[in-house]
Protein backbone atom coordinates (compact mmCIF):
# COMPACT_ATOMS: atom_id res chain seq x y z
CA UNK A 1 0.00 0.00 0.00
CA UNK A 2 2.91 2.40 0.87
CA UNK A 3 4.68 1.65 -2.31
CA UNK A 4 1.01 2.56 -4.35
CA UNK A 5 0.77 5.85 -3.16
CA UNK A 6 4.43 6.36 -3.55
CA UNK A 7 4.13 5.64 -7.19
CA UNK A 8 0.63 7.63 -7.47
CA UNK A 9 1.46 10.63 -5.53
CA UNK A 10 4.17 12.31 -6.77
CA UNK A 11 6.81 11.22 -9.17
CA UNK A 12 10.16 11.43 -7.57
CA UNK A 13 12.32 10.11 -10.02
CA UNK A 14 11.29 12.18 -13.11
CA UNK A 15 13.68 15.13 -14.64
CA UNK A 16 13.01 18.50 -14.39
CA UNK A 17 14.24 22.26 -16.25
CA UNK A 18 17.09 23.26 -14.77
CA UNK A 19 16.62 27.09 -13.55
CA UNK A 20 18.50 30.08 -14.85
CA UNK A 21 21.53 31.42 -13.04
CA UNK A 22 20.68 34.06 -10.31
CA UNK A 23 23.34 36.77 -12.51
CA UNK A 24 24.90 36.71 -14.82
CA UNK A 25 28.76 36.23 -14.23
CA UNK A 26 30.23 37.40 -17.09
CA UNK A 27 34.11 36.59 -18.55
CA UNK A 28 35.71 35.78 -15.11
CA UNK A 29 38.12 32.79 -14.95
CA UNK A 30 38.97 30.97 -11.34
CA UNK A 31 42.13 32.88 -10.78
CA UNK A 32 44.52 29.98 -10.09
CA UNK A 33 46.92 31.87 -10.82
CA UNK A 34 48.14 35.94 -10.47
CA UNK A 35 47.91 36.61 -14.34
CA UNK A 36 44.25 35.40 -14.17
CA UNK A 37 43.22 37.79 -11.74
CA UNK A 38 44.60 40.31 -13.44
CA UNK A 39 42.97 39.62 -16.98
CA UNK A 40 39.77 39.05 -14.34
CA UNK A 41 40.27 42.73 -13.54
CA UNK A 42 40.61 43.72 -16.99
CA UNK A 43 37.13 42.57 -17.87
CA UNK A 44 35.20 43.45 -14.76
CA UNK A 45 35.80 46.76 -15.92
CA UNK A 46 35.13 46.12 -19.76
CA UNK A 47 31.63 44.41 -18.86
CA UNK A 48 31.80 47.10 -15.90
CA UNK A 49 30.45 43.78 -13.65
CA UNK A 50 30.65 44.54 -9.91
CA UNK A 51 30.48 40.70 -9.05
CA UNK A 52 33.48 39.68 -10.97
CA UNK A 53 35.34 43.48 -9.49
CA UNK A 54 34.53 42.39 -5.80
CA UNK A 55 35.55 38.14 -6.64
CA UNK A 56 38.94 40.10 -7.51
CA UNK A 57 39.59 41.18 -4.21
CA UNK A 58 40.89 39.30 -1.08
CA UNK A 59 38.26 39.89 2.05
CA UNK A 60 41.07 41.90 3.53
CA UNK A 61 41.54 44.29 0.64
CA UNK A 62 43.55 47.83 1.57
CA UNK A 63 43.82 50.66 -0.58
CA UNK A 64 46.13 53.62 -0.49
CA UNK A 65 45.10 56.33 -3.19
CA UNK A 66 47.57 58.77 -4.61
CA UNK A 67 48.88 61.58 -2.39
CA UNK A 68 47.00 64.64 -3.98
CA UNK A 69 43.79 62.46 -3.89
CA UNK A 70 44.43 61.72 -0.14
CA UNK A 71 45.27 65.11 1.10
CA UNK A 72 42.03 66.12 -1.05
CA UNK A 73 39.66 63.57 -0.19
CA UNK A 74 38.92 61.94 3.79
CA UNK A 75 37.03 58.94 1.91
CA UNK A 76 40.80 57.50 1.84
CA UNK A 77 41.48 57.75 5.40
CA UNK A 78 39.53 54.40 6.22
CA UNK A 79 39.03 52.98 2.53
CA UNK A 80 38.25 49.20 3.04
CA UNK A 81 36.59 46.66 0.68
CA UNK A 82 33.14 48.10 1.01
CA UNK A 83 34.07 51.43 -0.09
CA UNK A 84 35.78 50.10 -3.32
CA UNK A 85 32.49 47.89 -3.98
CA UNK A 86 30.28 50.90 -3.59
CA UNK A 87 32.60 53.16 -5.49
CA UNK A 88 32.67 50.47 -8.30
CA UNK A 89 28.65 49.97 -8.25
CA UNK A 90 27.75 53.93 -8.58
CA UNK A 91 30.73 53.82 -11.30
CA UNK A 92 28.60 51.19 -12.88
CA UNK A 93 25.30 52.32 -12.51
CA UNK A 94 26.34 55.72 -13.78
CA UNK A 95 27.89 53.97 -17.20
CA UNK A 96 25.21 51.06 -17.28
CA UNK A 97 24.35 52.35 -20.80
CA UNK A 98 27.33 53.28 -22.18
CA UNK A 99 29.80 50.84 -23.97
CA UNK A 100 33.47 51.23 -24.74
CA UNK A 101 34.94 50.87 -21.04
CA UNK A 102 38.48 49.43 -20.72
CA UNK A 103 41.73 49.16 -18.60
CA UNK A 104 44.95 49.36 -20.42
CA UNK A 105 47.65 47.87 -18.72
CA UNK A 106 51.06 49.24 -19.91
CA UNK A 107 54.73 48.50 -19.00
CA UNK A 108 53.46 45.34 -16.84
CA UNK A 109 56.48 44.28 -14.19
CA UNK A 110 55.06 40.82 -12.37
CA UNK A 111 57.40 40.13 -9.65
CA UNK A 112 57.21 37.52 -6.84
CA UNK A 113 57.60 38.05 -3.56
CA UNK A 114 56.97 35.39 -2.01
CA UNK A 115 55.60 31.57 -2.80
CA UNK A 116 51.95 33.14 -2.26
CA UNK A 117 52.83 36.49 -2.88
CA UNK A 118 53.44 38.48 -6.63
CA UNK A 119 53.45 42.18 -7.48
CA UNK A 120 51.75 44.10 -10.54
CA UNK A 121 53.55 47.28 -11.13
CA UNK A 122 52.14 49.21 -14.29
CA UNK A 123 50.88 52.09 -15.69
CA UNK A 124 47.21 52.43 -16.85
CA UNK A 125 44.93 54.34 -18.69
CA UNK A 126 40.66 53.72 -17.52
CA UNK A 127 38.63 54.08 -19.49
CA UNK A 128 34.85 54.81 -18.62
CA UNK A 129 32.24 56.34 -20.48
CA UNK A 130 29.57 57.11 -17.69
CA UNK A 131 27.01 60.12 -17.54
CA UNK A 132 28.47 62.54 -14.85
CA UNK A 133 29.87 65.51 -16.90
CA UNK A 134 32.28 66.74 -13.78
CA UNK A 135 34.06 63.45 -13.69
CA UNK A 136 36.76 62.64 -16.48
CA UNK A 137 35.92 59.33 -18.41
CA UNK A 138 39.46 58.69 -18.68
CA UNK A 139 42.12 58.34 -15.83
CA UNK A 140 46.02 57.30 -15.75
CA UNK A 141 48.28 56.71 -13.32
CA UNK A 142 50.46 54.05 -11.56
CA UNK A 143 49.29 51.23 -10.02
CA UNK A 144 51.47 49.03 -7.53
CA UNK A 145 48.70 45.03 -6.69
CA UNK A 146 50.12 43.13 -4.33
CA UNK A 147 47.93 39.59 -5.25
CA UNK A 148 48.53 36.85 -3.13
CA UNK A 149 46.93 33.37 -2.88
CA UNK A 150 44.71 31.94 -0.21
CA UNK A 151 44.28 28.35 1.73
CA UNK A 152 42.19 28.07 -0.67
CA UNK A 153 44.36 28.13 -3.29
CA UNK A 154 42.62 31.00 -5.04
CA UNK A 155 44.74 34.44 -5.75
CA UNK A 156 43.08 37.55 -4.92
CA UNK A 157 44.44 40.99 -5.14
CA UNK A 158 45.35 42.09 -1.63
CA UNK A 159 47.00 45.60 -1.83
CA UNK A 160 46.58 48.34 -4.34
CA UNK A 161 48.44 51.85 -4.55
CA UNK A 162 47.58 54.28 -6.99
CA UNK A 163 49.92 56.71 -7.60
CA UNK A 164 49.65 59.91 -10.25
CA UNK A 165 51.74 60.47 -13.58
CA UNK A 166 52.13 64.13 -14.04
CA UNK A 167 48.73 66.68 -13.65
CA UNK A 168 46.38 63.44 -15.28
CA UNK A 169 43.45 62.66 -13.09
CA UNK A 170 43.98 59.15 -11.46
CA UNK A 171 41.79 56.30 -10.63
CA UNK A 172 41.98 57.75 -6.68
CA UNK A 173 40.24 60.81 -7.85
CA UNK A 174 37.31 58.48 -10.20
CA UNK A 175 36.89 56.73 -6.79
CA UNK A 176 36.34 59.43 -4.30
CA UNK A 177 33.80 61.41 -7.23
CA UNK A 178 31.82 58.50 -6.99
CA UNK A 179 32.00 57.36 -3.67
CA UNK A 180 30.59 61.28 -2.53
């Protein structure tokens, strides 16, 4: 009798649709190693996708913007995580129409540091077109990643210093316009 209304009831063993994905994730590889995270950079700000920016950074994630930016700006004095994920997310919901965003990487130096532990030195040029006419679209500066791998084998970027080339707006000053 149990095994009748087993069968009857419901049917356990048939297939079903499998659902969509919550979100979409975009081009993001697992970083196993440094040079992935970096090219994972690259195109969270090409698809300008704040999942894939904030999978790029360790939990622990520090900051230090460039010196004109940080004697301009007190958003820097206790920049953490959170403020570069809502910086990024107003960045992105200011551009969400646009296309034609990118990060250049030029005159790439990856050096290790330790057995966990590289360094990104290079200089960039961002590109984003959002809708804010007081904010350049483009930056350039220096940027110094310190990306390091964690127990769980996965490499993250850790450390990031922006520093200024000449009177070009940086990437410190795009943050702290968005993060007002």
């Amino acid at each position: 009798m149990v095994v009748a209304i087993l069968f009857s009831g419901c049917s356990v063993f048939s297939t079903r649709e499998p659902e969509e994905p919550l979100e979409d994730t975009g081009l993001f590889i697992q970083p196993d190693t440094p040079e992935q995270v970096i090219e994972n950079m690259q195109n969270a700000v090409l698809e300008l996708n704040t999942l894939n920016y904030r999978r790029s950074l360790s939990e622990d994630f520090t900051f230090r913007a460039t010196a004109t930016a940080s004697s301009r700006e007190s958003v820097f004095f206790s920049w953490s995580r959170d403020q570069e994920e809502q910086y990024f997310s107003a960045l992105t919901a200011a551009a969400s129409l646009n296309t034609g965003h990118n990060l250049q990487l030029n005159d790439q130096s990856l050096t290790l540091l330790a057995a966990n532990e590289f360094v990104l030195d290079a200089t960039y040029v961002l590109s984003v077109n959002h809708r804010r006419t007081e904010v350049p679209t483009q930056t350039q500066g220096r940027l110094r990643w310190i990306i390091r791998q964690s127990s769980d084998g996965l490499w993250a970027i850790v450390e990031w210093t922006d520093q200024e080339l000449g009177n070009e707006a940086s990437w410190s000053d795009l943050k702290a316009e968005f993060l007002k």
